[in-house]
Protein backbone atom coordinates (compact mmCIF):
# COMPACT_ATOMS: atom_id res chain seq x y z
CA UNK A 1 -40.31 -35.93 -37.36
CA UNK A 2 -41.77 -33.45 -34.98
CA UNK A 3 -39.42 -35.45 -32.07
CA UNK A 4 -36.48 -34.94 -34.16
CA UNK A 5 -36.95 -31.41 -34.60
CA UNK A 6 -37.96 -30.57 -31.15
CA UNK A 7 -34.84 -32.11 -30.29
CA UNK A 8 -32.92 -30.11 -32.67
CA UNK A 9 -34.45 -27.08 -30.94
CA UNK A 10 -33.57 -27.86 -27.46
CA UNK A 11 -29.98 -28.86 -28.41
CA UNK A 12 -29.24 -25.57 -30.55
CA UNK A 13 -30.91 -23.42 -27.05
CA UNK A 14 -28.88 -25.91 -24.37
CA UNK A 15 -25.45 -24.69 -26.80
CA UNK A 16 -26.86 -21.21 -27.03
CA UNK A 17 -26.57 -20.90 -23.50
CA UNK A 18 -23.43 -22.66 -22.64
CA UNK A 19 -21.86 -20.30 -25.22
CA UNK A 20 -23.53 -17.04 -23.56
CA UNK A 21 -22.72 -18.40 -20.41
CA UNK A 22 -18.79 -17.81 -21.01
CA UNK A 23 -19.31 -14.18 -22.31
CA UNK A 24 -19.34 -11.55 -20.13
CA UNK A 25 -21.55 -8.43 -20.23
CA UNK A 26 -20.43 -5.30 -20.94
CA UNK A 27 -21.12 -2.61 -18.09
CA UNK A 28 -21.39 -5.57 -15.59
CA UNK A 29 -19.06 -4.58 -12.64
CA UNK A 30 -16.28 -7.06 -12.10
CA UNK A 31 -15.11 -6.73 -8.28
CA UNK A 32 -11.08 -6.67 -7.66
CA UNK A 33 -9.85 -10.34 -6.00
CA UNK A 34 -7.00 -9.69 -3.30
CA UNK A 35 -5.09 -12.88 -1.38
CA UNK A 36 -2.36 -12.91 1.21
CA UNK A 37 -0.75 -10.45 2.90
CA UNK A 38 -0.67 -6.67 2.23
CA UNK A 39 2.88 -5.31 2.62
CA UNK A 40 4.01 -1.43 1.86
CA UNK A 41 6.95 0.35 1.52
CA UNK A 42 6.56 1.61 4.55
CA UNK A 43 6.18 -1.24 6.47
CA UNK A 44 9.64 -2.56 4.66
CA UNK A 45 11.29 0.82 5.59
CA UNK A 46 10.61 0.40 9.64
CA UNK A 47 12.76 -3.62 9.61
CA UNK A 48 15.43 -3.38 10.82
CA UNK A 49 18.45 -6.33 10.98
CA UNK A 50 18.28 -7.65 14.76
CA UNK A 51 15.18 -7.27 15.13
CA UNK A 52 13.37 -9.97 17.02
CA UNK A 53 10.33 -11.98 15.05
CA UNK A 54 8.23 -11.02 17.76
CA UNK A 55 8.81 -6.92 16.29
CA UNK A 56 8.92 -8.42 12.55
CA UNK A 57 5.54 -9.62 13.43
CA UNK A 58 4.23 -6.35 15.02
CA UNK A 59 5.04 -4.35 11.35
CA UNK A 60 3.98 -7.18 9.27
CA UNK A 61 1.57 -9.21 10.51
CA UNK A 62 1.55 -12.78 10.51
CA UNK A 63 3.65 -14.84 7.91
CA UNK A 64 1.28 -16.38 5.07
CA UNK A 65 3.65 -19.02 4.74
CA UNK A 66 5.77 -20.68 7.84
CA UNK A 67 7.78 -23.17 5.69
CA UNK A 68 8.37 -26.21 7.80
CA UNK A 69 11.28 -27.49 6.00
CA UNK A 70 12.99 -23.48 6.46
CA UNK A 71 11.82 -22.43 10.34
CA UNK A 72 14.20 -19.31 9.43
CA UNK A 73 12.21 -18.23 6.90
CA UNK A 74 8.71 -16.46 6.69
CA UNK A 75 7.11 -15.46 3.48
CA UNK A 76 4.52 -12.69 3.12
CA UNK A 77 2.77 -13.08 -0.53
CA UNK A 78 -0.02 -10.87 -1.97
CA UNK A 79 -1.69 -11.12 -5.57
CA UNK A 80 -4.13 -8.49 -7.12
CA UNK A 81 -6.25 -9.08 -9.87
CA UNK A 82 -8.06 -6.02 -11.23
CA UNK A 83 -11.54 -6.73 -12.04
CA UNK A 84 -11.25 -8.17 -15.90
CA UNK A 85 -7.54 -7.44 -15.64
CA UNK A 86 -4.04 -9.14 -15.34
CA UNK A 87 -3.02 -10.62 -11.81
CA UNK A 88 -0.03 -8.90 -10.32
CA UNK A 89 1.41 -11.04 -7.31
CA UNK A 90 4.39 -9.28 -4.79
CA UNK A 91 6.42 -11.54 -2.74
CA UNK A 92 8.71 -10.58 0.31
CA UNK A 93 10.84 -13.33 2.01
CA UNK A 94 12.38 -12.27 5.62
CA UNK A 95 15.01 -14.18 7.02
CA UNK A 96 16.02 -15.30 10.87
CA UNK A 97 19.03 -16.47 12.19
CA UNK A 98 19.46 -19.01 14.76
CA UNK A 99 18.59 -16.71 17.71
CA UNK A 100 15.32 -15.47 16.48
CA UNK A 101 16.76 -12.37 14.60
CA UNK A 102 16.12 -10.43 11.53
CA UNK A 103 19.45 -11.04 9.22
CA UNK A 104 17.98 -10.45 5.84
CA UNK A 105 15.23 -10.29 3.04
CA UNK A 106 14.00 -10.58 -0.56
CA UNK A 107 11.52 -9.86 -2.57
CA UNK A 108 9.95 -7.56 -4.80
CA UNK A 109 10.23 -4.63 -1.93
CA UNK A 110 13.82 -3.09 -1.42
CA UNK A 111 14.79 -1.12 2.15
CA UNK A 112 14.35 2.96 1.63
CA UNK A 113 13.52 2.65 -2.25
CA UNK A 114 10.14 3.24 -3.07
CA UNK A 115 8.57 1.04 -5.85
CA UNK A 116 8.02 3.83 -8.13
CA UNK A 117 11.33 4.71 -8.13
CA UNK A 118 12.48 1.38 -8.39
CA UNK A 119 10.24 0.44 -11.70
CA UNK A 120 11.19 3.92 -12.77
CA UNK A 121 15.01 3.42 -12.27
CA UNK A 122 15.24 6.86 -11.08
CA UNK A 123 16.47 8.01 -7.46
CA UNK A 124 14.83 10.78 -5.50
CA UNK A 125 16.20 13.88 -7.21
CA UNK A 126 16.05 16.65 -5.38
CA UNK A 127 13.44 19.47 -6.02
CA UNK A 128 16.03 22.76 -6.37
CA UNK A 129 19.55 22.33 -7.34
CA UNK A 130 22.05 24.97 -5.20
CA UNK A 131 22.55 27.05 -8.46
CA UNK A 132 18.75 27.91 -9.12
CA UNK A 133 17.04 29.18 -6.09
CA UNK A 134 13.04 27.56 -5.42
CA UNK A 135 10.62 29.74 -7.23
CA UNK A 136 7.92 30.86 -4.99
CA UNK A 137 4.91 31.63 -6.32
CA UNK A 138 3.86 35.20 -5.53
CA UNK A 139 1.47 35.30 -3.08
CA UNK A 140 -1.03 38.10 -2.62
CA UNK A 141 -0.26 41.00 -0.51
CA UNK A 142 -2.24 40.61 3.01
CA UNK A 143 -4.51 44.25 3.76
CA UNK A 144 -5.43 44.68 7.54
CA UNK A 145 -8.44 44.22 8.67
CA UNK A 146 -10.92 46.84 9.23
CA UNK A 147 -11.58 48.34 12.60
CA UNK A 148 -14.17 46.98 14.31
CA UNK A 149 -14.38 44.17 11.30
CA UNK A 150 -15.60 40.67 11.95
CA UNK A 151 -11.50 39.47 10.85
CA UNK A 152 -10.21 41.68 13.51
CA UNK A 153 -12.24 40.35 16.28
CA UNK A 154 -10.68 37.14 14.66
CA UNK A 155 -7.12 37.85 14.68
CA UNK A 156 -7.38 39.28 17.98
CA UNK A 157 -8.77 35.55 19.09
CA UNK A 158 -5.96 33.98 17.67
CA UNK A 159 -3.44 36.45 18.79
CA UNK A 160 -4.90 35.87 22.38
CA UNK A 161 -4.63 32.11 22.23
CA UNK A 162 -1.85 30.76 24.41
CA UNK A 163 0.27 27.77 23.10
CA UNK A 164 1.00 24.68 24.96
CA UNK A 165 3.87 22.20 23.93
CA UNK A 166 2.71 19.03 22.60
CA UNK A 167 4.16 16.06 25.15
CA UNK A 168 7.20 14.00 23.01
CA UNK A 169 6.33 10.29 23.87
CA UNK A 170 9.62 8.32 25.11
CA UNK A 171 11.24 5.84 22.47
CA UNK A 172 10.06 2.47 22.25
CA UNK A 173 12.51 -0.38 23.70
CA UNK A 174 14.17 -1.82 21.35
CA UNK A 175 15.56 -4.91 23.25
CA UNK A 176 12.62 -6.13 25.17
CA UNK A 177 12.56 -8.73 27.32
């Protein structure tokens, strides 16, 4: 009797836990779970067609998926999932032709169209029309600075300071060798 009900004991504690085991704690931090490859608008903006894989590969890093049976084809693939959320997965196919060249792509990304506006179905309006004139906010009217003043030593500083072009770097090639 006192077997039996020891047993009893230990069995309802052993299902106790496996039940507790599958809840989860409120407050307890849940840490976000990223896979595959990261790809931005950005980075979907600056392909081109023609380019080579060799400059696909500089924007986008390498391919998570080289398909063996499609050696035109590379797939980039990325999945989210929130800490106790919903997994959201983006996909981006690029395609090659037969001389190493960047003919096309699909995916979840589209060229110059940013995902907001894309979920949104809305395109870039602009900020003023031409009939109504940008509304500047008023800004405060500027007194000089004192004589002998702390902001006239200042200004005279900056007025002083002599400006020196900033060097325009040459285009990259876009055909190299």
């Amino acid at each position: 009797m006192q077997n039996a009900k020891h047993m009893l004991t230990s069995l309802a504690f052993v299902l106790g836990l496996a039940a507790l085991a599958g809840c989860s704690f409120p407050g307890v931090y849940k840490i976000d779970i990223q896979q595959g490859n990261v790809v931005t608008q950005d980075m979907i903006d600056q392909l081109k067609p023609g380019m080579t894989r060799r400059q696909v590969r500089f924007i986008m890093g390498n391919p998570l998926i080289t398909d063996t049976f499609h050696p035109n084809r590379w797939d980039y693939l990325y999945s989210i999932q929130p800490g106790g959320g919903a997994r959201q997965q983006e996909r981006m196919s690029l395609i090659f032709s037969d001389n190493d060249q960047l003919v096309g792509l699909n995916g979840d990304f589209m060229p110059g169209v940013s995902r907001d506006e894309a979920i949104l179905g809305t395109e870039a309006a602009p900020a003023t029309t031409p009939e109504q004139p940008a509304q500047q906010p008023e800004q405060p009217k500027e007194q000089p600075a004192k004589p002998g003043s702390l902001e006239e030593q200042i200004q005279q500083e900056v007025d002083q300071v002599e400006t020196v072009p900033v060097p325009t770097p040459e285009p990259l090639d876009a055909n190299p060798q």
